[in-house]
PDB file of N, CA and C in Angstrom:
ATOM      1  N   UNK A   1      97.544  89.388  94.548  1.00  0.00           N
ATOM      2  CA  UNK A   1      98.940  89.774  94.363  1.00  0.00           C
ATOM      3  C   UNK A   1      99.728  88.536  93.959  1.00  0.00           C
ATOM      4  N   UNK A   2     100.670  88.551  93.077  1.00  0.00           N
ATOM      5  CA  UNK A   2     101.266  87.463  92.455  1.00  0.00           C
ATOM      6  C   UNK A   2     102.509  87.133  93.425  1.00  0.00           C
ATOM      7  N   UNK A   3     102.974  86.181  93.178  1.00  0.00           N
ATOM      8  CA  UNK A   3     104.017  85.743  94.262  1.00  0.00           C
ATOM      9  C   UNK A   3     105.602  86.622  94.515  1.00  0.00           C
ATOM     10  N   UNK A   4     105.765  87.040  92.989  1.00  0.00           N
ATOM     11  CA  UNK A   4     107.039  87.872  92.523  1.00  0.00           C
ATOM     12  C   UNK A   4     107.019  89.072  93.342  1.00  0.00           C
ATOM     13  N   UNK A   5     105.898  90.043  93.279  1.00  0.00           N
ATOM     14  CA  UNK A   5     105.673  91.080  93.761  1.00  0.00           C
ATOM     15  C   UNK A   5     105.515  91.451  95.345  1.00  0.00           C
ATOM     16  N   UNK A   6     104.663  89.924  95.581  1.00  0.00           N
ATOM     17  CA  UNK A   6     104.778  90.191  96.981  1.00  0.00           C
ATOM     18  C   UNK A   6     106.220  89.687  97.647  1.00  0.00           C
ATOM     19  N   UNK A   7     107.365  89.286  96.924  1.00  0.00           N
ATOM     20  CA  UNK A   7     108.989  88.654  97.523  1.00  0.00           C
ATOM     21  C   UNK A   7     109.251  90.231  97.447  1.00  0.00           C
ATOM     22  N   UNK A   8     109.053  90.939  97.033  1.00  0.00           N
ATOM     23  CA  UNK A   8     109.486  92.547  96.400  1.00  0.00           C
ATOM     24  C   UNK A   8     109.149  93.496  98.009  1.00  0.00           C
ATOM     25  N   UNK A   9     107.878  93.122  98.105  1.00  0.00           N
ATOM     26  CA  UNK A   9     107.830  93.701  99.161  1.00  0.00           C
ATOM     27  C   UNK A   9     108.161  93.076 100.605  1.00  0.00           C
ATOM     28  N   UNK A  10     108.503  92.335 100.908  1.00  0.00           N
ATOM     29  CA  UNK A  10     108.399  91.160 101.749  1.00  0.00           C
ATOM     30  C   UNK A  10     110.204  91.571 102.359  1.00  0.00           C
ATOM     31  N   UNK A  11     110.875  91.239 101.097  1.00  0.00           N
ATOM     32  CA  UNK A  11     112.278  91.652 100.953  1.00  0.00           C
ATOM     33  C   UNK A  11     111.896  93.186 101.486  1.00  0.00           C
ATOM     34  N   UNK A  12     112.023  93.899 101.039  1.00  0.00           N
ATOM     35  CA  UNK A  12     111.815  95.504 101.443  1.00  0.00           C
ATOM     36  C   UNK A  12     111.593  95.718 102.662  1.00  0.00           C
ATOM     37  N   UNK A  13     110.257  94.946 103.131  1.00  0.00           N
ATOM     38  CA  UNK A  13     110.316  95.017 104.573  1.00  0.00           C
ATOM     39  C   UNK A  13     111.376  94.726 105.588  1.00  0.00           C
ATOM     40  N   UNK A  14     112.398  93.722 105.502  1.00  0.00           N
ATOM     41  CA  UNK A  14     112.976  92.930 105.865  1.00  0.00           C
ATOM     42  C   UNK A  14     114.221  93.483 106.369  1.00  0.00           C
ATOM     43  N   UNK A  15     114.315  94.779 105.842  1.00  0.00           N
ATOM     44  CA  UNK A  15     115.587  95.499 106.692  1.00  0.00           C
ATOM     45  C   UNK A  15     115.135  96.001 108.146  1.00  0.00           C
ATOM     46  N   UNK A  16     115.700  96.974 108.994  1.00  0.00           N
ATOM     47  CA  UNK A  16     114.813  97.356 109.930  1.00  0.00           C
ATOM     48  C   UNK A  16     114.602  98.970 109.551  1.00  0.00           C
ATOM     49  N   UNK A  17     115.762  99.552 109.545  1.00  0.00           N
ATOM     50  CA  UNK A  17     115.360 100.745 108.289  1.00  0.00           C
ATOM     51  C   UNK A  17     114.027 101.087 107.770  1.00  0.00           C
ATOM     52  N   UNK A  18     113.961  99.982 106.887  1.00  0.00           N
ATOM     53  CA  UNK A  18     112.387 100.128 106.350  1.00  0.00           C
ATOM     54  C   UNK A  18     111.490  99.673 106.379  1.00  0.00           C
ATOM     55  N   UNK A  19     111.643  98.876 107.479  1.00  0.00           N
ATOM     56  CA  UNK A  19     110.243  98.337 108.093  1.00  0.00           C
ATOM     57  C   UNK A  19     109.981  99.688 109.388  1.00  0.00           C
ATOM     58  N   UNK A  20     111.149 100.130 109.730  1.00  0.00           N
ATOM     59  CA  UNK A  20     110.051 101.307 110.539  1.00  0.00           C
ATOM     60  C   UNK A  20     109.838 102.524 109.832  1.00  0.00           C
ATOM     61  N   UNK A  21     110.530 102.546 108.477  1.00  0.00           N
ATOM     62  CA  UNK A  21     109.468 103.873 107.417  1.00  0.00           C
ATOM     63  C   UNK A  21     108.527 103.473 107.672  1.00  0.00           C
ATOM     64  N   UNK A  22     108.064 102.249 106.711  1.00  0.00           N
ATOM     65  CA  UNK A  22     106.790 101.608 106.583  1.00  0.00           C
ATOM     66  C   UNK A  22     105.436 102.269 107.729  1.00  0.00           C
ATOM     67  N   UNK A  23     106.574 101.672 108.697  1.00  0.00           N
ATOM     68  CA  UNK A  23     105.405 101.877 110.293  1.00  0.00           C
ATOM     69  C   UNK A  23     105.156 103.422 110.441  1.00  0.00           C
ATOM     70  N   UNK A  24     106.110 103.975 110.273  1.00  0.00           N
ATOM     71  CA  UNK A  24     105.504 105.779 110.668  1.00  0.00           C
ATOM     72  C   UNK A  24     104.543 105.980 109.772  1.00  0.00           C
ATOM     73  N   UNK A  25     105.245 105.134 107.926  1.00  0.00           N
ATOM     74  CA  UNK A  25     104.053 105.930 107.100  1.00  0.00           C
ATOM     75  C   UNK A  25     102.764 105.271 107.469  1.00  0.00           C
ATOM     76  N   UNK A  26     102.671 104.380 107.666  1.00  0.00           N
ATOM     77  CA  UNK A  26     101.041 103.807 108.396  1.00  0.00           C
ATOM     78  C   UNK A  26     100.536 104.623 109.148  1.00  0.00           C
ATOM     79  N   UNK A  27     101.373 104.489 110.184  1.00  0.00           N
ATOM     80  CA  UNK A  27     100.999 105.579 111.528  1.00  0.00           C
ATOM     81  C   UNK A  27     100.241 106.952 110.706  1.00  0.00           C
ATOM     82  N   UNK A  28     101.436 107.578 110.180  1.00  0.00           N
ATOM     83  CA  UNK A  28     100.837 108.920 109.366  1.00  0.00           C
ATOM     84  C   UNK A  28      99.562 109.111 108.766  1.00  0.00           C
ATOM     85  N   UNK A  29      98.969 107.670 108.293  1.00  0.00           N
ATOM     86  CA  UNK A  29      97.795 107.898 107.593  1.00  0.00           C
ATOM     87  C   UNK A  29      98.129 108.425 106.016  1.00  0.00           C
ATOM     88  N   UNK A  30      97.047 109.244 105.445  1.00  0.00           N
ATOM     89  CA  UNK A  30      97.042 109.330 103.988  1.00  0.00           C
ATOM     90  C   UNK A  30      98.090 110.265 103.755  1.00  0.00           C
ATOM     91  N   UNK A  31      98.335 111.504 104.647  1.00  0.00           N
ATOM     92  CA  UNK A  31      98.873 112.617 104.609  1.00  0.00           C
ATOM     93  C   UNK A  31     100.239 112.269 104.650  1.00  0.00           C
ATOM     94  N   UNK A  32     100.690 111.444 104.864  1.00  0.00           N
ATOM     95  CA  UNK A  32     101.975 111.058 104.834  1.00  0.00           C
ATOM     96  C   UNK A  32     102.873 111.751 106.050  1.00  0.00           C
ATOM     97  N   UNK A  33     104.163 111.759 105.651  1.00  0.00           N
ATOM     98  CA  UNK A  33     105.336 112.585 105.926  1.00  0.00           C
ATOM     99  C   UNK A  33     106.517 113.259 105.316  1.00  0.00           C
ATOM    100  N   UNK A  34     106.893 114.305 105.899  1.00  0.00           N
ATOM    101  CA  UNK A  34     107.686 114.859 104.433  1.00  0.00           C
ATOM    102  C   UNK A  34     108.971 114.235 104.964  1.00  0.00           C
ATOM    103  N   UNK A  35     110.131 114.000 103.829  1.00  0.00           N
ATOM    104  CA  UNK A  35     111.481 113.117 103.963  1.00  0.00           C
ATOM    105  C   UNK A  35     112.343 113.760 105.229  1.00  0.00           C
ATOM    106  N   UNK A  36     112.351 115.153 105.613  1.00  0.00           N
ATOM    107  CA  UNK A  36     113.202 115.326 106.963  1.00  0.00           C
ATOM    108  C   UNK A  36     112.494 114.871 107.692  1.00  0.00           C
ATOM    109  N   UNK A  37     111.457 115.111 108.396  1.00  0.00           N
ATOM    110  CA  UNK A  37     110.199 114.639 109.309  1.00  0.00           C
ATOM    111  C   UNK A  37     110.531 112.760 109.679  1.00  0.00           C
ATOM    112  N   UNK A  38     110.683 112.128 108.414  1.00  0.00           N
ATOM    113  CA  UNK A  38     111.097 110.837 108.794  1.00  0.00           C
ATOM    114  C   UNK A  38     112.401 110.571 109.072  1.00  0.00           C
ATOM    115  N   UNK A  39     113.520 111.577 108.696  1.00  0.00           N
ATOM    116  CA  UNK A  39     114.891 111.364 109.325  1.00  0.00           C
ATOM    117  C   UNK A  39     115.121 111.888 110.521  1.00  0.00           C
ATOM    118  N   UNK A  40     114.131 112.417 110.763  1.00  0.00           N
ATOM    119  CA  UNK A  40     114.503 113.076 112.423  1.00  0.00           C
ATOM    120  C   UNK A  40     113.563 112.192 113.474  1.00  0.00           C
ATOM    121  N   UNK A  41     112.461 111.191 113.050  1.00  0.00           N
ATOM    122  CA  UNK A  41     111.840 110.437 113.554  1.00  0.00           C
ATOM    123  C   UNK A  41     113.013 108.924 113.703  1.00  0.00           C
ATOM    124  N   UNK A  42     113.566 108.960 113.154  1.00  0.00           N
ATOM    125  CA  UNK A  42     114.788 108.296 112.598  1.00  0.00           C
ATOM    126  C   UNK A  42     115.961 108.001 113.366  1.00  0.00           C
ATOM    127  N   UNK A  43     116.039 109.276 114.190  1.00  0.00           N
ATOM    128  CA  UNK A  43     116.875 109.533 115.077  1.00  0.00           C
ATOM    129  C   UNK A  43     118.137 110.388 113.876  1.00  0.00           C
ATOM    130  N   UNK A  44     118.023 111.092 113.224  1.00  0.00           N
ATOM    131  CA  UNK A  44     118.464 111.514 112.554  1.00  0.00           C
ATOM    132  C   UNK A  44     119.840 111.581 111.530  1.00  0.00           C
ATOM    133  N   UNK A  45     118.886 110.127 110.306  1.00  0.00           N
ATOM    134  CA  UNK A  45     119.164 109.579 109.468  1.00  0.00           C
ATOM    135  C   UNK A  45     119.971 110.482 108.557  1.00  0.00           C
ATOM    136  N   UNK A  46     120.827 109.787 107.720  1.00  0.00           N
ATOM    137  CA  UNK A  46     122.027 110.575 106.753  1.00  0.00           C
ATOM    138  C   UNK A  46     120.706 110.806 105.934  1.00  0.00           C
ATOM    139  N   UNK A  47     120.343 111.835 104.891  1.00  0.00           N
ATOM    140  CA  UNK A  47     119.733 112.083 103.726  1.00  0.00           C
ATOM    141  C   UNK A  47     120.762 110.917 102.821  1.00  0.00           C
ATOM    142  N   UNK A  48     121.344 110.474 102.087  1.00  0.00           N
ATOM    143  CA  UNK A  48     121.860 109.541 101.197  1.00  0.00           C
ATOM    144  C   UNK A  48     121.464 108.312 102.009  1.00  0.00           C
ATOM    145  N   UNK A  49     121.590 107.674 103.424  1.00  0.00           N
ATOM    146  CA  UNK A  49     121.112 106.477 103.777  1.00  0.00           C
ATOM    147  C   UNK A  49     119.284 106.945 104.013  1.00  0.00           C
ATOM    148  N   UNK A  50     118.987 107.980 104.182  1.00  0.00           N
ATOM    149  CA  UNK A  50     117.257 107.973 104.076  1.00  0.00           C
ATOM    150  C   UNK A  50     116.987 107.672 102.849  1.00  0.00           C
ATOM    151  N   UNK A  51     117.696 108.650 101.878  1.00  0.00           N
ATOM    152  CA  UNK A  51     117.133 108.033  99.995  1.00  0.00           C
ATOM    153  C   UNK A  51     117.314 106.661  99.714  1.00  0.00           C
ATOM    154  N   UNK A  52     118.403 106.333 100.229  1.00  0.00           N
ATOM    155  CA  UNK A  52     118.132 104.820  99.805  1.00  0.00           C
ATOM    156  C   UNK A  52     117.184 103.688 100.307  1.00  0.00           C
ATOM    157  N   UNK A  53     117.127 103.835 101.291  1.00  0.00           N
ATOM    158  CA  UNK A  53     115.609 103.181 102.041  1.00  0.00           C
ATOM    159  C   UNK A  53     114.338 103.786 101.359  1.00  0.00           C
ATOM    160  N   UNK A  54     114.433 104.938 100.956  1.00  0.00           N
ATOM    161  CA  UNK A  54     112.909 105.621 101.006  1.00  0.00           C
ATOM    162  C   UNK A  54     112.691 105.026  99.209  1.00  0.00           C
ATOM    163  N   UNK A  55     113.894 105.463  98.667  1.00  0.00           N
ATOM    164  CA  UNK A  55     113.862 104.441  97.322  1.00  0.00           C
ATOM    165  C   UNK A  55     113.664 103.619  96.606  1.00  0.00           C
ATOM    166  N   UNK A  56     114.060 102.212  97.798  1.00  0.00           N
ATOM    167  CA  UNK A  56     114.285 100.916  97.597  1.00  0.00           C
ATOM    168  C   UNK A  56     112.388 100.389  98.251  1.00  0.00           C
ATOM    169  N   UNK A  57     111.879 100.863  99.169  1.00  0.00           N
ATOM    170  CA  UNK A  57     110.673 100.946  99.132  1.00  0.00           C
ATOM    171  C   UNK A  57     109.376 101.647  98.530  1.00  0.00           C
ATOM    172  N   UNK A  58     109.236 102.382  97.382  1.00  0.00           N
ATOM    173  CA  UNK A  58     109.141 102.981  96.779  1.00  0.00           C
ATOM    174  C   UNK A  58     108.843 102.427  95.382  1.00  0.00           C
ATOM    175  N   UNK A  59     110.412 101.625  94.755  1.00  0.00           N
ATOM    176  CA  UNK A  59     110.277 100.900  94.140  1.00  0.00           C
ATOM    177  C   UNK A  59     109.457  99.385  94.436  1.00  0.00           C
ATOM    178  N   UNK A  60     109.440  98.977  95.403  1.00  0.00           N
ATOM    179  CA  UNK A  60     109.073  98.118  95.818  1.00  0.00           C
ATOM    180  C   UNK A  60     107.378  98.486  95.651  1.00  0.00           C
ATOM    181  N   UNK A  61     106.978  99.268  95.660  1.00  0.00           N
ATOM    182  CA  UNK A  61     105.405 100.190  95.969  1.00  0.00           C
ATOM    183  C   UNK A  61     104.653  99.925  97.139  1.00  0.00           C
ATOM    184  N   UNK A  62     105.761  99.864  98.084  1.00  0.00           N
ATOM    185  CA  UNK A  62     105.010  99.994  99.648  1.00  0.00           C
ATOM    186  C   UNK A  62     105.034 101.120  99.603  1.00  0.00           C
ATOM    187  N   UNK A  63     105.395 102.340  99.203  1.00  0.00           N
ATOM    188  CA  UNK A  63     105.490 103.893  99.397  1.00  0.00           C
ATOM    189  C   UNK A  63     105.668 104.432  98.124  1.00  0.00           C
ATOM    190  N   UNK A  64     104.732 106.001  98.532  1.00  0.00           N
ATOM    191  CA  UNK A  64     105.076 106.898  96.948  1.00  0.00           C
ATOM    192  C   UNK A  64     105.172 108.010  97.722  1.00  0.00           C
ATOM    193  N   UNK A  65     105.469 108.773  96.952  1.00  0.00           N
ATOM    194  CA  UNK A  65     106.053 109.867  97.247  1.00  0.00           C
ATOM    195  C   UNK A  65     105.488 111.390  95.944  1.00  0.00           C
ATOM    196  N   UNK A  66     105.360 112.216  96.938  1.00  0.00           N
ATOM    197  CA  UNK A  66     104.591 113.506  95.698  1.00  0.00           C
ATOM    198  C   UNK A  66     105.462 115.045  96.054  1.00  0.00           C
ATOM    199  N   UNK A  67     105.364 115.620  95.340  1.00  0.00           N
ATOM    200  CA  UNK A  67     106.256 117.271  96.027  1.00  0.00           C
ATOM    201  C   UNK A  67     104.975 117.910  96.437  1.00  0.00           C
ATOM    202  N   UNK A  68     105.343 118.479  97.451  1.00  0.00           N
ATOM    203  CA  UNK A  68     104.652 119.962  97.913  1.00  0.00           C
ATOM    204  C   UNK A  68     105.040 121.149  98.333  1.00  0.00           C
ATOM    205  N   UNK A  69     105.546 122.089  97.158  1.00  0.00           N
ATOM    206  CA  UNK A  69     106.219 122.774  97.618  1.00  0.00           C
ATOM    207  C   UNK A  69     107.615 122.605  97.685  1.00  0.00           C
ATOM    208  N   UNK A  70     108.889 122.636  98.589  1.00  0.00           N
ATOM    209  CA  UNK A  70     109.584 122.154  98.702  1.00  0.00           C
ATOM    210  C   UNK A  70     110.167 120.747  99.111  1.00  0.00           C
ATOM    211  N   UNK A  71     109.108 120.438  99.755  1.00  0.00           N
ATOM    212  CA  UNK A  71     109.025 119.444 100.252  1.00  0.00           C
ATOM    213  C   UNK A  71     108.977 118.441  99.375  1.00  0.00           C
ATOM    214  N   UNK A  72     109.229 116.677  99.652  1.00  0.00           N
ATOM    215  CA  UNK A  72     109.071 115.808  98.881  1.00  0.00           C
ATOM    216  C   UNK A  72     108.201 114.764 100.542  1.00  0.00           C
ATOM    217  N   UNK A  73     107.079 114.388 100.491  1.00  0.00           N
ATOM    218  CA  UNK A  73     106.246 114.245 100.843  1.00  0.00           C
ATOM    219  C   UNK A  73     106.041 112.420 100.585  1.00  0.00           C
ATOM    220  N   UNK A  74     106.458 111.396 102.063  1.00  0.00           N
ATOM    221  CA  UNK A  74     106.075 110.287 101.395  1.00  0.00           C
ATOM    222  C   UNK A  74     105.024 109.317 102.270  1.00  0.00           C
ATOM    223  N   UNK A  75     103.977 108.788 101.516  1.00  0.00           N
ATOM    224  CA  UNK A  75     103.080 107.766 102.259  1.00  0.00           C
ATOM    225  C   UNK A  75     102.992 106.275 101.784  1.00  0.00           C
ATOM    226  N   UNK A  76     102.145 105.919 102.769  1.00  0.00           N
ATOM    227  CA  UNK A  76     102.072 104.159 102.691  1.00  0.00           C
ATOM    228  C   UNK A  76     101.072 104.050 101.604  1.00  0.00           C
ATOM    229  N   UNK A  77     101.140 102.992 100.763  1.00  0.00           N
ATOM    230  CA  UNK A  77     100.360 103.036  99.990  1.00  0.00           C
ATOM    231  C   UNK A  77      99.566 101.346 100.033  1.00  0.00           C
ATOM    232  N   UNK A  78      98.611 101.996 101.555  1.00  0.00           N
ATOM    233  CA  UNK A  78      97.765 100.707 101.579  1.00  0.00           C
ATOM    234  C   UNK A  78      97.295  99.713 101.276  1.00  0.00           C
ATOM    235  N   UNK A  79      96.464 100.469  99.614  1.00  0.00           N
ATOM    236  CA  UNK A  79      96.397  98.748  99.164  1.00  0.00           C
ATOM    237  C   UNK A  79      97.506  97.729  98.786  1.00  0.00           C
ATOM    238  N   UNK A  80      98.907  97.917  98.674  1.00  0.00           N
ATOM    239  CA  UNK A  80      99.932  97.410  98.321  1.00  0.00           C
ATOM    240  C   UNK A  80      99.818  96.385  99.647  1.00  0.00           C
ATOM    241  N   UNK A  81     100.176  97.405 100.668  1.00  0.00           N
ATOM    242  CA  UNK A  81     100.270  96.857 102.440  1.00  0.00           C
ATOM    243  C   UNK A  81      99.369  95.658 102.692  1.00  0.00           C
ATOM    244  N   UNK A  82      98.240  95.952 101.904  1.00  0.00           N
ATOM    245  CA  UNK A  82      96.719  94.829 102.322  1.00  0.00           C
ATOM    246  C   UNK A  82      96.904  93.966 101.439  1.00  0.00           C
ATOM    247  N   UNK A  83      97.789  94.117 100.162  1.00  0.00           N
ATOM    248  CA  UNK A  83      97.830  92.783  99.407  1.00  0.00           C
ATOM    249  C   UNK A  83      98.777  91.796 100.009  1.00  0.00           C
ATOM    250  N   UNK A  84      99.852  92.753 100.692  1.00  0.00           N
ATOM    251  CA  UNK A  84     100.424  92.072 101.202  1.00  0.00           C
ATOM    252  C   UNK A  84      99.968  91.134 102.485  1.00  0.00           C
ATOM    253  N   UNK A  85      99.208  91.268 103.096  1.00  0.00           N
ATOM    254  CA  UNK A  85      98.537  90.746 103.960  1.00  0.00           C
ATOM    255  C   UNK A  85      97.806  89.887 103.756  1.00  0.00           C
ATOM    256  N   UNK A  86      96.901  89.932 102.381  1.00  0.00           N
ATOM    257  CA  UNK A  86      96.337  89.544 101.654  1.00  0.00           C
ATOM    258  C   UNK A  86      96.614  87.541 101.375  1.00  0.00           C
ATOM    259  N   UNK A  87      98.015  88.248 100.478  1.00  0.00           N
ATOM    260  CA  UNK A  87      98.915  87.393  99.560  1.00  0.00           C
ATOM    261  C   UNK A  87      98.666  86.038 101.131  1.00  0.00           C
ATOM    262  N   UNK A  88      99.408  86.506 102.118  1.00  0.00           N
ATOM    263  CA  UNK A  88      99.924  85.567 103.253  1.00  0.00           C
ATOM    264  C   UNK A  88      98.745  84.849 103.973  1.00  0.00           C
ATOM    265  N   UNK A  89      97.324  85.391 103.787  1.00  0.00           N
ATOM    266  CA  UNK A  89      96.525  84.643 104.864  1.00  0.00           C
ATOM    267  C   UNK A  89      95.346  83.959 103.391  1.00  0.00           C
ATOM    268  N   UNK A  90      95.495  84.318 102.132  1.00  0.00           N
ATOM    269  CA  UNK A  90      94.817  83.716 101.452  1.00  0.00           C
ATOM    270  C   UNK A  90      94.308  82.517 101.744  1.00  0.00           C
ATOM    271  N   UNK A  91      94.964  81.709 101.760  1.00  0.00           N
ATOM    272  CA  UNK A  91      94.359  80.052 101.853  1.00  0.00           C
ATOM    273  C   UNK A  91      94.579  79.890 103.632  1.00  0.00           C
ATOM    274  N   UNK A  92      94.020  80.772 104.596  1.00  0.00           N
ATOM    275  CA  UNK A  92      94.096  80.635 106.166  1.00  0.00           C
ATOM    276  C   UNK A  92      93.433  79.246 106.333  1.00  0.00           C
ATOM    277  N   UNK A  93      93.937  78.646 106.929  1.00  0.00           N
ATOM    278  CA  UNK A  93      93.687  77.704 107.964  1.00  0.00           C
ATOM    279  C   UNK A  93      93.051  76.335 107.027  1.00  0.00           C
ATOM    280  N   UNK A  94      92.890  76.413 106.272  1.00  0.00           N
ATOM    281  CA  UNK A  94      92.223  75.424 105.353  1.00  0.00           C
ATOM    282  C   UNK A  94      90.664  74.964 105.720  1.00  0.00           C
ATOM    283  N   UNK A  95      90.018  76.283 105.768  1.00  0.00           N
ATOM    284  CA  UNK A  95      88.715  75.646 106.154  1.00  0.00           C
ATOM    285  C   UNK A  95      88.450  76.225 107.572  1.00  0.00           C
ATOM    286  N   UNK A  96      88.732  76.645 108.649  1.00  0.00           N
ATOM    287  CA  UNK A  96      89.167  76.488 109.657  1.00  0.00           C
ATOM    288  C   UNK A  96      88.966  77.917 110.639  1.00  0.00           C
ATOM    289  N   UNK A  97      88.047  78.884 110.441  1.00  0.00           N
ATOM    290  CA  UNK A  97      88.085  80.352 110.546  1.00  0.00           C
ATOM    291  C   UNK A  97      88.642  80.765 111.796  1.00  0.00           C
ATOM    292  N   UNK A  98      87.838  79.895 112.933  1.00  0.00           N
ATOM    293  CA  UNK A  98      88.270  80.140 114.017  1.00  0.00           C
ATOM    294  C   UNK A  98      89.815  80.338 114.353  1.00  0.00           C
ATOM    295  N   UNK A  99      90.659  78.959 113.701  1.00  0.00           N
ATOM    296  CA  UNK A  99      92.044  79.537 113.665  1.00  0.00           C
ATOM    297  C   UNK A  99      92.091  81.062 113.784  1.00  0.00           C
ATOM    298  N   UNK A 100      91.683  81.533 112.346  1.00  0.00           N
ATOM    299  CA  UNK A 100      92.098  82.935 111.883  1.00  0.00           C
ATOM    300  C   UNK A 100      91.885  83.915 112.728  1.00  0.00           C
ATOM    301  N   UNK A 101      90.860  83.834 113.655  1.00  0.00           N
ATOM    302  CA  UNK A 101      89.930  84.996 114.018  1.00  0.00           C
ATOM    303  C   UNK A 101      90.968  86.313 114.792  1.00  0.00           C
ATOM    304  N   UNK A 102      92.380  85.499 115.609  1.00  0.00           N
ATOM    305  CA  UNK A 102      92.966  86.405 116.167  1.00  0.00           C
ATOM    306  C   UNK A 102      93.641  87.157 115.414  1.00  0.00           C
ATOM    307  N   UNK A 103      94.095  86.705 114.368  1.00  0.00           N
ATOM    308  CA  UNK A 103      94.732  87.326 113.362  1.00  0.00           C
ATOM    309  C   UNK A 103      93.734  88.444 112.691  1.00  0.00           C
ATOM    310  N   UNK A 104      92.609  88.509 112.175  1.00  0.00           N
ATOM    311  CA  UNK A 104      91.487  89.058 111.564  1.00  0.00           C
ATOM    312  C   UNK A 104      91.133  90.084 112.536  1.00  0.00           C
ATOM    313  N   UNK A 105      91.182  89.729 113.597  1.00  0.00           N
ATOM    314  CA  UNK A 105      90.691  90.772 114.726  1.00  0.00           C
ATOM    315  C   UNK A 105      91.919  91.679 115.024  1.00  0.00           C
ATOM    316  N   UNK A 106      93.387  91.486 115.095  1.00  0.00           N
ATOM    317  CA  UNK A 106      94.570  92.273 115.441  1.00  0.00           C
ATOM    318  C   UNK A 106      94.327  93.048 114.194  1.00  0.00           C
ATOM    319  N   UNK A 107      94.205  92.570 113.009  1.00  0.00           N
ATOM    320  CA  UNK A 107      94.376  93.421 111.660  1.00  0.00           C
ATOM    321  C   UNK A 107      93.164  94.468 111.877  1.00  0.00           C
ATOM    322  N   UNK A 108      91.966  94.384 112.437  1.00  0.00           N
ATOM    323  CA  UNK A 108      91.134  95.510 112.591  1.00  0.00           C
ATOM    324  C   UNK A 108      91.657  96.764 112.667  1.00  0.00           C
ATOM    325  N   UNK A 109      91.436  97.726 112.281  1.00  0.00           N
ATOM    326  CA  UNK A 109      91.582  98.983 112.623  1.00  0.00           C
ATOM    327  C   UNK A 109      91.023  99.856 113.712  1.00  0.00           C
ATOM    328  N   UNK A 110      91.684 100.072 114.360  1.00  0.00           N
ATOM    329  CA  UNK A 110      91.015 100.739 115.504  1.00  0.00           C
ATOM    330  C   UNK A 110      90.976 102.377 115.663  1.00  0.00           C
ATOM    331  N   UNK A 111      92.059 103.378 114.527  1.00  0.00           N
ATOM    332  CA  UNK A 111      91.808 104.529 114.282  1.00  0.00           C
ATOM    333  C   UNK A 111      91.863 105.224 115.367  1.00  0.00           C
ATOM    334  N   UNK A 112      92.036 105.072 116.784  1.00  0.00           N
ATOM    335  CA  UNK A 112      92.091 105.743 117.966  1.00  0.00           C
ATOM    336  C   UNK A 112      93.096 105.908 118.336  1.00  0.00           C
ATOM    337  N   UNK A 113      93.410 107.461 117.867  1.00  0.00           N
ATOM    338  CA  UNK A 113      94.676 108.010 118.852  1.00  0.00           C
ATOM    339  C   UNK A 113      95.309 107.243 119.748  1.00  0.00           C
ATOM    340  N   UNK A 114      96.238 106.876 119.997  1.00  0.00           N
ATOM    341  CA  UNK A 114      97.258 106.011 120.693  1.00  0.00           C
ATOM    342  C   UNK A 114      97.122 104.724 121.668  1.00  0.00           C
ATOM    343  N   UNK A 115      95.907 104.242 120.403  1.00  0.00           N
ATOM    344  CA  UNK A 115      95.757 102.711 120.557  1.00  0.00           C
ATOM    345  C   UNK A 115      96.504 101.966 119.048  1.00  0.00           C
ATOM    346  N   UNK A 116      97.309 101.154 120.180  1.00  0.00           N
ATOM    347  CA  UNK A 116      97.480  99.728 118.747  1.00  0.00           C
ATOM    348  C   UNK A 116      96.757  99.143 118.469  1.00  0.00           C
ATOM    349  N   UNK A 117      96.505  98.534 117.168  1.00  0.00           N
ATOM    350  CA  UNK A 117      95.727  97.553 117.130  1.00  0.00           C
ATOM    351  C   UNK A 117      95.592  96.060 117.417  1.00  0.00           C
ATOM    352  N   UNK A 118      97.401  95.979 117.308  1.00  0.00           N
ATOM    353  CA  UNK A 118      97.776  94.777 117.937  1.00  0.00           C
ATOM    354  C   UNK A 118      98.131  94.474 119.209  1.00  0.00           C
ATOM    355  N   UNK A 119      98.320  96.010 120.035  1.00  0.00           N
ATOM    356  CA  UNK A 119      98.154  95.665 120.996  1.00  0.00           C
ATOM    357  C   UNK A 119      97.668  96.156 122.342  1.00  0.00           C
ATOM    358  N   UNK A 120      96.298  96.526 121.591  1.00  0.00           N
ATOM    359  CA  UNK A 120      95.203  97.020 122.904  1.00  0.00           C
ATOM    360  C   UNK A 120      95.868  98.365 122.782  1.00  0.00           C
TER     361      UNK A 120
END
């Protein structure tokens, strides 16, 4: 990931707004969530302040979004998420793995119903 792209997302994250889209759409997995579903997770967000978050990340391509039906339907779009992760631990520790390992090990996936990964 080039440096431009990842300030794109980095910035995006950086509100709190949409750093906890981000987190539900993770949470959600592939299937996403449809746009009321995240304003009522939201604590129940204006539709004009949800579009603009859901937008501004979107553009950013931490999230896309598809119709189903009536619905407008939006998810995380992982590999973006992992470049981003990516971008930041590239040159880890200079040599140095052990540094990394806690970091490498929190990023594991653990896929189990209402375990974090970061935190047990």
């Amino acid at each position: 990931m080039e440096e431009q792209r990842a300030l794109a997302g980095f910035a995006a994250l950086s509100q709190e707004t949409r750093l906890r889209i981000v987190r539900l759409l993770v949470k959600a997995g592939p299937d996403g969530m449809a746009a009321g579903a995240i304003g009522e997770a939201l604590g129940g967000a204006s539709t004009s302040r949800l579009s603009f978050h859901l937008t501004h990340l979107e553009h950013a391509g931490l999230i896309r979004s598809r119709r189903e039906g009536r619905f407008i339907i939006y998810s995380a779009v992982f590999p973006t998420l992992a470049g981003l992760i990516a971008f930041l631990m590239r040159d880890c520790c200079d040599g140095h793995p052990e540094i990394c390992a806690p970091v490498a090990a929190a990023l594991s996936c653990s896929c189990e119903p209402g375990k974090d990964a970061l935190h047990g």
